[in-house]
PDB file of N, CA and C in Angstrom:
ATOM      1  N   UNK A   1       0.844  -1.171   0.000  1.00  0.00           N
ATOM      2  CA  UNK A   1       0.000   0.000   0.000  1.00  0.00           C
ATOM      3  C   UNK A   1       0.894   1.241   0.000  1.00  0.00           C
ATOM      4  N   UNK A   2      -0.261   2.675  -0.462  1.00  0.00           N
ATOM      5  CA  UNK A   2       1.080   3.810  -0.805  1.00  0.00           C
ATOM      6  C   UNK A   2       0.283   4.667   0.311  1.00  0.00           C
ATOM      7  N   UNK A   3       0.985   5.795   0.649  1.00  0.00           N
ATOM      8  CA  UNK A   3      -0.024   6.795   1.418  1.00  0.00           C
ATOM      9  C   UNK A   3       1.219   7.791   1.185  1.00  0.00           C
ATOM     10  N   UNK A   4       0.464   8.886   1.065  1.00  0.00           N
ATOM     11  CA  UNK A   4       0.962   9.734   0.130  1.00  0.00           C
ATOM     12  C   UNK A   4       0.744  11.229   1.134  1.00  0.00           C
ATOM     13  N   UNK A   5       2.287  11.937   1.533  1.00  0.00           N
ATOM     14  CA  UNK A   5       1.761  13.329   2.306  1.00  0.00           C
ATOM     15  C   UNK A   5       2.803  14.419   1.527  1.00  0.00           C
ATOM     16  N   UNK A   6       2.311  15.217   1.957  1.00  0.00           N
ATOM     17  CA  UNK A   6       3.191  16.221   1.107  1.00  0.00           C
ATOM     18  C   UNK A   6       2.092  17.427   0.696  1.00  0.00           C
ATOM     19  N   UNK A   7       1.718  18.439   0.874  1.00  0.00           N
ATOM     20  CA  UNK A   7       0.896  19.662   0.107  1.00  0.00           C
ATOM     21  C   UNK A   7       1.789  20.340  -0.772  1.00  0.00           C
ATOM     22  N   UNK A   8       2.680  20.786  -1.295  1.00  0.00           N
ATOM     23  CA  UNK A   8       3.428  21.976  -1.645  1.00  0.00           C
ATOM     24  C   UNK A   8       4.264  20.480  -2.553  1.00  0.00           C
ATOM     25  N   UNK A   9       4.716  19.490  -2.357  1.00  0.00           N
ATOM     26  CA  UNK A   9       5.007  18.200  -3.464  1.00  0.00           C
ATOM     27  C   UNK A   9       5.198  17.166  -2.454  1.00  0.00           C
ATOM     28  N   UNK A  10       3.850  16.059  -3.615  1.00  0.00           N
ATOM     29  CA  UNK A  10       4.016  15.087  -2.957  1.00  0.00           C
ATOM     30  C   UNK A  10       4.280  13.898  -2.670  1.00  0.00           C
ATOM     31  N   UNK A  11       4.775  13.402  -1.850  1.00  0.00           N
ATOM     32  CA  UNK A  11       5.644  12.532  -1.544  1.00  0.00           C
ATOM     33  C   UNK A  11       5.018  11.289  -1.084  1.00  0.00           C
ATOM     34  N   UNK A  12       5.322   9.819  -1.985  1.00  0.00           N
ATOM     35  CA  UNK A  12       4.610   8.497  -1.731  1.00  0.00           C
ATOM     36  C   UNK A  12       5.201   7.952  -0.188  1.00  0.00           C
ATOM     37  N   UNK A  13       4.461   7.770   0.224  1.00  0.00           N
ATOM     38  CA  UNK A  13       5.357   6.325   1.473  1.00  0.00           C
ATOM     39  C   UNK A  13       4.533   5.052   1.187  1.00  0.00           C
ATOM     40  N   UNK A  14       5.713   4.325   1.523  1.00  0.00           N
ATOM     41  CA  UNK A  14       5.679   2.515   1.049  1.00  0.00           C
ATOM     42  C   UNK A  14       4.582   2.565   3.037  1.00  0.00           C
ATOM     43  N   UNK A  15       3.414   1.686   3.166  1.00  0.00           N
ATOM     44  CA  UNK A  15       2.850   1.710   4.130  1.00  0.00           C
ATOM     45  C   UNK A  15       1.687   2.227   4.145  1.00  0.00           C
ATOM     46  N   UNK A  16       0.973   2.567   5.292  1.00  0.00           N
ATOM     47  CA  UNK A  16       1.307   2.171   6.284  1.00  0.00           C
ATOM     48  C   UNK A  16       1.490   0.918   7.169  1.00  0.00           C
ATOM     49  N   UNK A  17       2.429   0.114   7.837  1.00  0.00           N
ATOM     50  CA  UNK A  17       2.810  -0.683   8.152  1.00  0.00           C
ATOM     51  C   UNK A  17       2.407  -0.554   9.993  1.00  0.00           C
ATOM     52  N   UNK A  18       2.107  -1.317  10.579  1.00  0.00           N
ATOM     53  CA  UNK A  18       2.102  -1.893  12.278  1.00  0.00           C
ATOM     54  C   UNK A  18       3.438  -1.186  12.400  1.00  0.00           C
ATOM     55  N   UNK A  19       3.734  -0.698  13.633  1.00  0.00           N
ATOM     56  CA  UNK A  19       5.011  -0.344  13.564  1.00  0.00           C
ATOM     57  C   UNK A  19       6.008  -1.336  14.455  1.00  0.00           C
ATOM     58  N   UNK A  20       4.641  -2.623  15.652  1.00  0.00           N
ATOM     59  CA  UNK A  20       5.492  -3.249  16.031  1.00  0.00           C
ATOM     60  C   UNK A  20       5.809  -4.468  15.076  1.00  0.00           C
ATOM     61  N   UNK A  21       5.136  -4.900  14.192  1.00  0.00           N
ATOM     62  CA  UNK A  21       5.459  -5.722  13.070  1.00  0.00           C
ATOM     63  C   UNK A  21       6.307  -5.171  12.195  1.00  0.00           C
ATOM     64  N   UNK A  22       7.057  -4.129  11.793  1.00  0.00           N
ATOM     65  CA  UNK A  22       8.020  -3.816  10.888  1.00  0.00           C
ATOM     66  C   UNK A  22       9.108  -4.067  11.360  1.00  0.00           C
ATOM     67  N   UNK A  23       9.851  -4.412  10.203  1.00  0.00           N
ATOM     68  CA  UNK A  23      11.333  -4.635  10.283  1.00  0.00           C
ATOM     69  C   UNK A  23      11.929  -3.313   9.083  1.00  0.00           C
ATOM     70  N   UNK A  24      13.065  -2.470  10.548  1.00  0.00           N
ATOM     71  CA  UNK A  24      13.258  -1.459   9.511  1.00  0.00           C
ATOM     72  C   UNK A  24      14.385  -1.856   8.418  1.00  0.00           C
ATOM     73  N   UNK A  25      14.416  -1.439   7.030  1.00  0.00           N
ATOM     74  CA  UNK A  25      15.386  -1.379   6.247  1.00  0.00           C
ATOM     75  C   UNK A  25      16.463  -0.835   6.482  1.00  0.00           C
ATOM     76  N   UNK A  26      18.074  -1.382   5.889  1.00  0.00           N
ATOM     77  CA  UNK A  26      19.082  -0.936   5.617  1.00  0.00           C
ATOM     78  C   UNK A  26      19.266   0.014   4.469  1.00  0.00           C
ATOM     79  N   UNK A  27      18.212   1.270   4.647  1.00  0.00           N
ATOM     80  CA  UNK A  27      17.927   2.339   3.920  1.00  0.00           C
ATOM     81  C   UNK A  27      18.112   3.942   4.056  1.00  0.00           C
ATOM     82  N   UNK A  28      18.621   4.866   3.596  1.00  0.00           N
ATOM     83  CA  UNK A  28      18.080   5.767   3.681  1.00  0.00           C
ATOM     84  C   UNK A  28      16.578   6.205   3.947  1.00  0.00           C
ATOM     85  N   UNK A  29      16.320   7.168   4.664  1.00  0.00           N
ATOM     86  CA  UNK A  29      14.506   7.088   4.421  1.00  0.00           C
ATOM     87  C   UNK A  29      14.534   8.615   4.956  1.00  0.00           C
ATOM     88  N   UNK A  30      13.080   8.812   4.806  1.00  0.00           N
ATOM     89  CA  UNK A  30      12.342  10.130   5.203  1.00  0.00           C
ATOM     90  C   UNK A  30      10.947   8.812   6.068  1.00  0.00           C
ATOM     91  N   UNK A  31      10.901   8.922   6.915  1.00  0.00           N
ATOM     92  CA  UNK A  31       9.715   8.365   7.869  1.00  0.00           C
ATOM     93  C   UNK A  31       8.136   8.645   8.132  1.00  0.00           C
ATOM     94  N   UNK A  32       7.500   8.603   8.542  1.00  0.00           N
ATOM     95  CA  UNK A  32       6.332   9.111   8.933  1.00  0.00           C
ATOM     96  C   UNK A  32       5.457   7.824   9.905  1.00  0.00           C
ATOM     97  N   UNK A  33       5.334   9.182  10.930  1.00  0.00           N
ATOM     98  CA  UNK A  33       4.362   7.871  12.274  1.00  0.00           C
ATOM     99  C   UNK A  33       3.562   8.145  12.062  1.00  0.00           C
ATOM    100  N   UNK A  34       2.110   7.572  12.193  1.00  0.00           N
ATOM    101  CA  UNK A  34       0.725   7.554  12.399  1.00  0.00           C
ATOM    102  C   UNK A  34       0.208   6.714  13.330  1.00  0.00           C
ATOM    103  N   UNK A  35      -0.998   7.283  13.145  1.00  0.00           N
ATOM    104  CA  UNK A  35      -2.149   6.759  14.325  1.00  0.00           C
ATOM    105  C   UNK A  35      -3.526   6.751  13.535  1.00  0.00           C
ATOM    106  N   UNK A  36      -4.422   6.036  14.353  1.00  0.00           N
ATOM    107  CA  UNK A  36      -5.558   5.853  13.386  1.00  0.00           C
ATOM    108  C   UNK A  36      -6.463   6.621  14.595  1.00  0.00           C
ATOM    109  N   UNK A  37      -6.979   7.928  14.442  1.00  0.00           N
ATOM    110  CA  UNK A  37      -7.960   8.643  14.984  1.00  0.00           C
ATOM    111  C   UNK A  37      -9.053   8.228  15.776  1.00  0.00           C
ATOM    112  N   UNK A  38      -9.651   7.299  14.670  1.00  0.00           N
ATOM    113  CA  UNK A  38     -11.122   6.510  14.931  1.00  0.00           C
ATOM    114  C   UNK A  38     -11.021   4.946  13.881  1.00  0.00           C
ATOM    115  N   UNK A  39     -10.394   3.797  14.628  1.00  0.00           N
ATOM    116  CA  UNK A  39      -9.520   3.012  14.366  1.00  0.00           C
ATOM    117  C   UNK A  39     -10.686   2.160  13.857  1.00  0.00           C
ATOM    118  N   UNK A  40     -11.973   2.171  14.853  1.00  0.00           N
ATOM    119  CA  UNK A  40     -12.827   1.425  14.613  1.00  0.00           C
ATOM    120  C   UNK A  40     -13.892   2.082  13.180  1.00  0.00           C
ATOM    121  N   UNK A  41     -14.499   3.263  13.379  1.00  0.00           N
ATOM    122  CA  UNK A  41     -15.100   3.853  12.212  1.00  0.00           C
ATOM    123  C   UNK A  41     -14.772   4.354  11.123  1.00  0.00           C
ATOM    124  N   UNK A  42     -13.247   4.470  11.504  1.00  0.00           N
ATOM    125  CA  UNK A  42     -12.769   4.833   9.953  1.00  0.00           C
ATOM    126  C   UNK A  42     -11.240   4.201   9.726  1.00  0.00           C
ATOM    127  N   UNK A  43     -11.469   2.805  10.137  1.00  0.00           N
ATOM    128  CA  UNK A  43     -10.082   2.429   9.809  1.00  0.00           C
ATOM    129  C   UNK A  43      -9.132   2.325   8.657  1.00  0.00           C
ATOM    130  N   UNK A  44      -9.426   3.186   8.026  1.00  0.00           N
ATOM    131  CA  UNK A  44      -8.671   3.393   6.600  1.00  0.00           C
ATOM    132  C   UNK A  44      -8.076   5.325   6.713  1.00  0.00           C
ATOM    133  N   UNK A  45      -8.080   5.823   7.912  1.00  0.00           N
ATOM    134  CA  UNK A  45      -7.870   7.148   7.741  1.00  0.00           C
ATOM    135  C   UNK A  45      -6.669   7.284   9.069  1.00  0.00           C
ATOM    136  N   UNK A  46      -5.502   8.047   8.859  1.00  0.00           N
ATOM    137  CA  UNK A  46      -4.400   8.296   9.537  1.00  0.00           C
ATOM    138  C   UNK A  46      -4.176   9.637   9.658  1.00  0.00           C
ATOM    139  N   UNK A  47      -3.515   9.297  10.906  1.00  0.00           N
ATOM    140  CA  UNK A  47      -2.899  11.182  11.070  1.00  0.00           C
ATOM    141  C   UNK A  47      -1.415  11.361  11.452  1.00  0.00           C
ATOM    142  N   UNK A  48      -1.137  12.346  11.114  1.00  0.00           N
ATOM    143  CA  UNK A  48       0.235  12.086  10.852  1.00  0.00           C
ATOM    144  C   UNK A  48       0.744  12.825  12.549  1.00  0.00           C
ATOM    145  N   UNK A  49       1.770  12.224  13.010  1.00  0.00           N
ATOM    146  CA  UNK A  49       2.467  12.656  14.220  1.00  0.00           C
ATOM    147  C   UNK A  49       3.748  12.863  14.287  1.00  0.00           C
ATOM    148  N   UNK A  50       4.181  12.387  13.172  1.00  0.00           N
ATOM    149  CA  UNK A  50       6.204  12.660  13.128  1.00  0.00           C
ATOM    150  C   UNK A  50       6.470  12.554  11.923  1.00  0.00           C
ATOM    151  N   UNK A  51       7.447  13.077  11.473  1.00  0.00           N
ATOM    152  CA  UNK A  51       8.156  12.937  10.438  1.00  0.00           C
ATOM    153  C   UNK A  51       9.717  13.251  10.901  1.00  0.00           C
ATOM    154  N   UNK A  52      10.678  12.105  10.651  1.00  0.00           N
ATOM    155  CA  UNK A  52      11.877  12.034  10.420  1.00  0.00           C
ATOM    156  C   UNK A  52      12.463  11.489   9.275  1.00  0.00           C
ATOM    157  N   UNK A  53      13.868  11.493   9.435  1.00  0.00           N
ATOM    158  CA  UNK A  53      14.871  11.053   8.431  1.00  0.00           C
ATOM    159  C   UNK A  53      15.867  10.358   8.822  1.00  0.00           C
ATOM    160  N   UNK A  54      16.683   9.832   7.985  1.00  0.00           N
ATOM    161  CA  UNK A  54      17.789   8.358   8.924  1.00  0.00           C
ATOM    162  C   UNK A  54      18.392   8.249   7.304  1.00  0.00           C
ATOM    163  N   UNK A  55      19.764   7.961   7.796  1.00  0.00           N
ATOM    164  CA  UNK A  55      20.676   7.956   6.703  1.00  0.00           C
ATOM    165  C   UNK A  55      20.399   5.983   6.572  1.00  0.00           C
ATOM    166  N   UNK A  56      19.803   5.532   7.733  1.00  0.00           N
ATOM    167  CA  UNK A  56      19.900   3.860   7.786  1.00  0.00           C
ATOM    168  C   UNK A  56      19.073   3.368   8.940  1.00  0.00           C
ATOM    169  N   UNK A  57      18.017   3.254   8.117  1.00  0.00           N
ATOM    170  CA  UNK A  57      16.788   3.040   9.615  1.00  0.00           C
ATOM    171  C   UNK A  57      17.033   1.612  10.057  1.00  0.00           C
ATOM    172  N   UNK A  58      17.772   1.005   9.885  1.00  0.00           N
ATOM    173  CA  UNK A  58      17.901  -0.413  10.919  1.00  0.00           C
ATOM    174  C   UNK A  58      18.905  -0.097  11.934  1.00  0.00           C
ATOM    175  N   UNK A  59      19.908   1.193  11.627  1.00  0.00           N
ATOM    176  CA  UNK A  59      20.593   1.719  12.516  1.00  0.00           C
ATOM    177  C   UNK A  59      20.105   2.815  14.039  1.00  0.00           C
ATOM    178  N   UNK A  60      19.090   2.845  13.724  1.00  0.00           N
ATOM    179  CA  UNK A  60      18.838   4.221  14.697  1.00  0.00           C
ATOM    180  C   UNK A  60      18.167   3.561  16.329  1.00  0.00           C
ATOM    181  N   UNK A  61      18.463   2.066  16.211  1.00  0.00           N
ATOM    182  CA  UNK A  61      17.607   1.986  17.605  1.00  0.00           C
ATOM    183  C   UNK A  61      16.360   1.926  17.116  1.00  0.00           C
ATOM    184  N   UNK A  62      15.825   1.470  16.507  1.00  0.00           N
ATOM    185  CA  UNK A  62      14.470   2.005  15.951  1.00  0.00           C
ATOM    186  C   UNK A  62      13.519   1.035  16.787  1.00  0.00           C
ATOM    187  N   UNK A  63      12.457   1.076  16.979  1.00  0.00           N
ATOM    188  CA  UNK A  63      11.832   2.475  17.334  1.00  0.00           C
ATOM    189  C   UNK A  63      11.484   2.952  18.658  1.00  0.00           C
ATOM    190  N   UNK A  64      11.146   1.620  19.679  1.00  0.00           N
ATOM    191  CA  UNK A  64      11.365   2.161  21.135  1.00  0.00           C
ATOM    192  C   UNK A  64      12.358   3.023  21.569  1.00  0.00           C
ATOM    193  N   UNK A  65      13.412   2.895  20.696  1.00  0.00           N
ATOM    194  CA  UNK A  65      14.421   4.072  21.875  1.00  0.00           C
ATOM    195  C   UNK A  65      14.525   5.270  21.163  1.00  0.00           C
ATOM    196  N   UNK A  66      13.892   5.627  20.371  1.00  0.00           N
ATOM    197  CA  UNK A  66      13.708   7.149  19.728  1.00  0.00           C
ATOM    198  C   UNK A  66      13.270   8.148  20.719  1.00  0.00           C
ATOM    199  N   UNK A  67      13.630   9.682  20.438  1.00  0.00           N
ATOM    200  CA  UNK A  67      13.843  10.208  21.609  1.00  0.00           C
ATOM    201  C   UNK A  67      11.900  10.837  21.632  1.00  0.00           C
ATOM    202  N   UNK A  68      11.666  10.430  20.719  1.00  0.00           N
ATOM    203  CA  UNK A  68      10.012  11.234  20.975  1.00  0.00           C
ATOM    204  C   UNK A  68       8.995   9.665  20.870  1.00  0.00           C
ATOM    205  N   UNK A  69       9.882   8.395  21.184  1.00  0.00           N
ATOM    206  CA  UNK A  69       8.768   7.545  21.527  1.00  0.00           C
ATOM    207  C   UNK A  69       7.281   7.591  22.029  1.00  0.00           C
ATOM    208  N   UNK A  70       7.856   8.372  23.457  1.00  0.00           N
ATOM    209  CA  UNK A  70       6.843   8.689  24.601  1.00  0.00           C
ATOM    210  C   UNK A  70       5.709   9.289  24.093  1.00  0.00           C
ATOM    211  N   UNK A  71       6.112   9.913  22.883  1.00  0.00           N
ATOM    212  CA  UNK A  71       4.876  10.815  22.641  1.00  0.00           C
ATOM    213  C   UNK A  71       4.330  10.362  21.169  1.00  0.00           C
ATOM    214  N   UNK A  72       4.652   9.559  20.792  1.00  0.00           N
ATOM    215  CA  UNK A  72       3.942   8.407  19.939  1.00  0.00           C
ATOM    216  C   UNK A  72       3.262   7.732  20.621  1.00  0.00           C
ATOM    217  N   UNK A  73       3.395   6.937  21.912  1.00  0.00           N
ATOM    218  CA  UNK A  73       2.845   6.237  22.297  1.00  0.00           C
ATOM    219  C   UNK A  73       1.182   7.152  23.509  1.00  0.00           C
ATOM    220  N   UNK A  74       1.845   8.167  23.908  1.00  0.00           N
ATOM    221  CA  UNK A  74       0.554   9.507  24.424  1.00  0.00           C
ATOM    222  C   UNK A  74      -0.338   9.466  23.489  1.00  0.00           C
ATOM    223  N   UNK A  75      -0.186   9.960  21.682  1.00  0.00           N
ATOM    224  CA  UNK A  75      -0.731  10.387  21.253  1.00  0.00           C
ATOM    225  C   UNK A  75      -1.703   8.803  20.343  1.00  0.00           C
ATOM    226  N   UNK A  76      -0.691   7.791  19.978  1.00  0.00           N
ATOM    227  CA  UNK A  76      -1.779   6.493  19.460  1.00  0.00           C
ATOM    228  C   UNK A  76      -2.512   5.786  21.006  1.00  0.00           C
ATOM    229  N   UNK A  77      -2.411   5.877  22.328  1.00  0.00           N
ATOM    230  CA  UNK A  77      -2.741   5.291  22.982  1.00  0.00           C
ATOM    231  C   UNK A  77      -2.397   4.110  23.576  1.00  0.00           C
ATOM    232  N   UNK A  78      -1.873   3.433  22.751  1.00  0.00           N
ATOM    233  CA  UNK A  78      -0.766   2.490  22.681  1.00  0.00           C
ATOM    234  C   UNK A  78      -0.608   2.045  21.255  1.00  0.00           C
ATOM    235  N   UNK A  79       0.639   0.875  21.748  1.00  0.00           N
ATOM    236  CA  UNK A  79       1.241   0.519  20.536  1.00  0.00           C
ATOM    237  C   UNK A  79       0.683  -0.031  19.280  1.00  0.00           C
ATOM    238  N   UNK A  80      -0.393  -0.619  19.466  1.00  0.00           N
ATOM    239  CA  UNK A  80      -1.071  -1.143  18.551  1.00  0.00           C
ATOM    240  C   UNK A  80      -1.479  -0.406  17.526  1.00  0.00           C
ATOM    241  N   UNK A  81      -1.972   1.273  17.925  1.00  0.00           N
ATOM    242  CA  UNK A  81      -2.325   1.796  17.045  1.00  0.00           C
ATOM    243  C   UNK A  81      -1.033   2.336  16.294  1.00  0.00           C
ATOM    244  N   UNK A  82       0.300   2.611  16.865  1.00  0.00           N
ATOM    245  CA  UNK A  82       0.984   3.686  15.960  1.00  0.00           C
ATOM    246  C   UNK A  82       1.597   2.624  14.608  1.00  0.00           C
ATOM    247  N   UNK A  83       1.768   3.589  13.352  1.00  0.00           N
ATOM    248  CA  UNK A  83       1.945   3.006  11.931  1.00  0.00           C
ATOM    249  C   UNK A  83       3.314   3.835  11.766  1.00  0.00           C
ATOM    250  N   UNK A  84       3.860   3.048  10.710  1.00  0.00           N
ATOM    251  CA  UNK A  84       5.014   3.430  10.006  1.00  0.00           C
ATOM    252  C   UNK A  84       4.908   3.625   8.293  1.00  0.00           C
ATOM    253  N   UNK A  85       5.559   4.662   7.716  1.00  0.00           N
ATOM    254  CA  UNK A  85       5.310   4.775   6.813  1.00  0.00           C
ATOM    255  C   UNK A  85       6.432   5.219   5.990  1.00  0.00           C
ATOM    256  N   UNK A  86       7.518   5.010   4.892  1.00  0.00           N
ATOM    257  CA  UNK A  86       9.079   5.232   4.602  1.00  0.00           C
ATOM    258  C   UNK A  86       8.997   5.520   3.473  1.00  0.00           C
ATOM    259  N   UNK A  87       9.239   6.717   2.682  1.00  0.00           N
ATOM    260  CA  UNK A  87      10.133   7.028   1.394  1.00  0.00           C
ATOM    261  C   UNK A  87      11.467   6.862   1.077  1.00  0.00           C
ATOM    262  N   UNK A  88      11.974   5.645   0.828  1.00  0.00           N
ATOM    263  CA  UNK A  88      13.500   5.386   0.761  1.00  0.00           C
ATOM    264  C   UNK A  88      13.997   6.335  -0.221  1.00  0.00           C
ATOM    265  N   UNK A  89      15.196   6.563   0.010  1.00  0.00           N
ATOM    266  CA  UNK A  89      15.399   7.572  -1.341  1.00  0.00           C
ATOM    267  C   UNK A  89      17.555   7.571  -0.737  1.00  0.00           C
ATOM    268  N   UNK A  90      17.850   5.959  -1.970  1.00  0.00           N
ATOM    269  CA  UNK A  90      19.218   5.539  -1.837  1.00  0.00           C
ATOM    270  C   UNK A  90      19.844   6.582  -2.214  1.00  0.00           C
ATOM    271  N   UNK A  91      21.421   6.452  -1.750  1.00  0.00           N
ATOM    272  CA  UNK A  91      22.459   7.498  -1.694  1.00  0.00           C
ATOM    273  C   UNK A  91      22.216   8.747  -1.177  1.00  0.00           C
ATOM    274  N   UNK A  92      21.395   9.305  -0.956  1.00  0.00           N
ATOM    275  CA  UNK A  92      20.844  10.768  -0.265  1.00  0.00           C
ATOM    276  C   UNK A  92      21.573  11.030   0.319  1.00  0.00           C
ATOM    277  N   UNK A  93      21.815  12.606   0.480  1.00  0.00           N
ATOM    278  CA  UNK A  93      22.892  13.444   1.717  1.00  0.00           C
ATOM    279  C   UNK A  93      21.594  13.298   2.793  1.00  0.00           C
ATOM    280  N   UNK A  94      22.489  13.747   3.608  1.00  0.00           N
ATOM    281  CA  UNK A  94      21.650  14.132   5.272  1.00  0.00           C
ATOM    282  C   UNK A  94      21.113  15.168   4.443  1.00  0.00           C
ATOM    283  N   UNK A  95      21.613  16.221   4.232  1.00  0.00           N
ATOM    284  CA  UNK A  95      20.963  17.590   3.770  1.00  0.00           C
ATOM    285  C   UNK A  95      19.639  17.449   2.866  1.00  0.00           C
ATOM    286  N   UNK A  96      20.023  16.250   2.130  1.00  0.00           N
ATOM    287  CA  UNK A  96      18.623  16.579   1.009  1.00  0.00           C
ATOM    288  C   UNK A  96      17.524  16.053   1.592  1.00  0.00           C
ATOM    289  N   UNK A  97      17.957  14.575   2.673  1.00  0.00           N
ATOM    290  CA  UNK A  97      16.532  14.285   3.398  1.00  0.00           C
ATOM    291  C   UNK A  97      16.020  15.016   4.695  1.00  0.00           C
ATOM    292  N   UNK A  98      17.112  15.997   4.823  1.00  0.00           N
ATOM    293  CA  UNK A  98      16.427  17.150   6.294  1.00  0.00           C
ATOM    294  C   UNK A  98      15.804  18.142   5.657  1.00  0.00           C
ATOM    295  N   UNK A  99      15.893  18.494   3.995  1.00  0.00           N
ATOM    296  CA  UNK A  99      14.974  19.551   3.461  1.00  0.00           C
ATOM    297  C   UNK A  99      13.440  18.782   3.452  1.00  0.00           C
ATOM    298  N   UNK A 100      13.441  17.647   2.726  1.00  0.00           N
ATOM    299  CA  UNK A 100      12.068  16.788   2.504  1.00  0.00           C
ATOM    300  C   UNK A 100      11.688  17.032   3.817  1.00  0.00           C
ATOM    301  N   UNK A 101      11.917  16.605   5.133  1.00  0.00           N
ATOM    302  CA  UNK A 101      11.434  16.440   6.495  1.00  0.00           C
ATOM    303  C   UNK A 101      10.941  17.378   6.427  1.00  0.00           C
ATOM    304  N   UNK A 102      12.330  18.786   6.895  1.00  0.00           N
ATOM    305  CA  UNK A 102      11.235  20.040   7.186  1.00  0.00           C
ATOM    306  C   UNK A 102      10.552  20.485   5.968  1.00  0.00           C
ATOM    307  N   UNK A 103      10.117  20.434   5.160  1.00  0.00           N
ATOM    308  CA  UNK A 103       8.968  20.912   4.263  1.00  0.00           C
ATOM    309  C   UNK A 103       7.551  19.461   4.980  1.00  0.00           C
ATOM    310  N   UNK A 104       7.834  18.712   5.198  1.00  0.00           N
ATOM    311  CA  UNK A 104       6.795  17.989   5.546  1.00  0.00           C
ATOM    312  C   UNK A 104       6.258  18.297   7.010  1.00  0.00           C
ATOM    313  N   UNK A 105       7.494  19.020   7.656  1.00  0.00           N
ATOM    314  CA  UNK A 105       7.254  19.228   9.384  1.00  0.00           C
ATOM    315  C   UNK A 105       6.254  20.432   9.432  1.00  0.00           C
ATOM    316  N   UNK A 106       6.979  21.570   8.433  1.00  0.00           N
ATOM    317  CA  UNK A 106       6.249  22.566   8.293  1.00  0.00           C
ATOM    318  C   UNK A 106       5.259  23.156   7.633  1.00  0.00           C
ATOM    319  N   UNK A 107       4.602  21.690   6.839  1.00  0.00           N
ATOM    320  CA  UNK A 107       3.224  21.672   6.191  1.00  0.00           C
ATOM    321  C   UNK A 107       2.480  21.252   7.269  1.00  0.00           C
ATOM    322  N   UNK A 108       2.436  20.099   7.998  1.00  0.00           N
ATOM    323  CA  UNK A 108       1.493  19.536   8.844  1.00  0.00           C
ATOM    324  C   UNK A 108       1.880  19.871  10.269  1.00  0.00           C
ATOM    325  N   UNK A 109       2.569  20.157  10.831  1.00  0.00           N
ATOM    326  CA  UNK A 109       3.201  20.439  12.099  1.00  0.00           C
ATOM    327  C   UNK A 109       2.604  19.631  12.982  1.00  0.00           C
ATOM    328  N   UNK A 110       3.291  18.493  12.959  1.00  0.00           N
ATOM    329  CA  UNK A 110       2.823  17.108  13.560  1.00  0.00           C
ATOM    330  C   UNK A 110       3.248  17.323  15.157  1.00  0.00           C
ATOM    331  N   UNK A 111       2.123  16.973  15.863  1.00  0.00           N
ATOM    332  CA  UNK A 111       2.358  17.027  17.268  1.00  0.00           C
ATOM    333  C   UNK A 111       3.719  16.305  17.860  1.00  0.00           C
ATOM    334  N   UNK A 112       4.346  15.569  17.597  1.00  0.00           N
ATOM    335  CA  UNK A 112       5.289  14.964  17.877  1.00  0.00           C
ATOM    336  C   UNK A 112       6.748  15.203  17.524  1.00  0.00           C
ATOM    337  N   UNK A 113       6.823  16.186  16.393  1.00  0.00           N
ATOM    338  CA  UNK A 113       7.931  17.379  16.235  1.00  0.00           C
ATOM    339  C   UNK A 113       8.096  18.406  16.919  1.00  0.00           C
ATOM    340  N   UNK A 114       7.550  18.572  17.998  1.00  0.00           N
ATOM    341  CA  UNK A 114       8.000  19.608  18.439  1.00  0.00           C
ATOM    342  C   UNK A 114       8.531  20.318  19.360  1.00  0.00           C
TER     343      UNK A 114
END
């Protein structure tokens, strides 16, 4: 499945995925957490709570020990609800995937950036 964020250009993510069922890639990525609002009445609709970047998301500790866990887990209620969602994008500088982020941070200003 694709889910797609971005206003100003937009950007596919591979997902959304369980986030305790994922296994992260040996990838570059641009990230995105979600939660499902109303899990039961509209379980096909997400909201977005983070957006990061990782030069190698199997490297970062992922995802319990991220430093804004806590507030993934405040804002889905628990774990069950929060989703993962990844635009790989190989060879990338840090620089080009911290522009994608903040244009995505500062379109939606996801509770969990901040």
């Amino acid at each position: 499945m694709i889910i797609t964020w971005g206003k100003s250009k937009e950007i596919n993510f591979d997902g959304p995925y369980p986030i305790s069922r994922w296994d992260p890639p040996f990838r570059a990525a641009i990230y995105a957490i979600m939660i499902k609002p109303e899990p039961i009445n509209k379980p096909n609709i997400y909201t977005i709570i983070y957006f990061g970047e990782s030069g190698n998301l199997s490297e970062r500790g992922f995802y319990k020990s991220h430093h804004a866990y806590n507030c993934w887990i405040r804002e889905a209620g628990n774990e069950s609800n929060l989703f993962i969602g990844i635009h790989t994008i190989p060879n990338s500088t840090e620089e080009e995937r911290l522009k994608i982020e903040q244009q995505l941070i500062s379109e939606y200003n996801p509770t969990c950036n901040k």
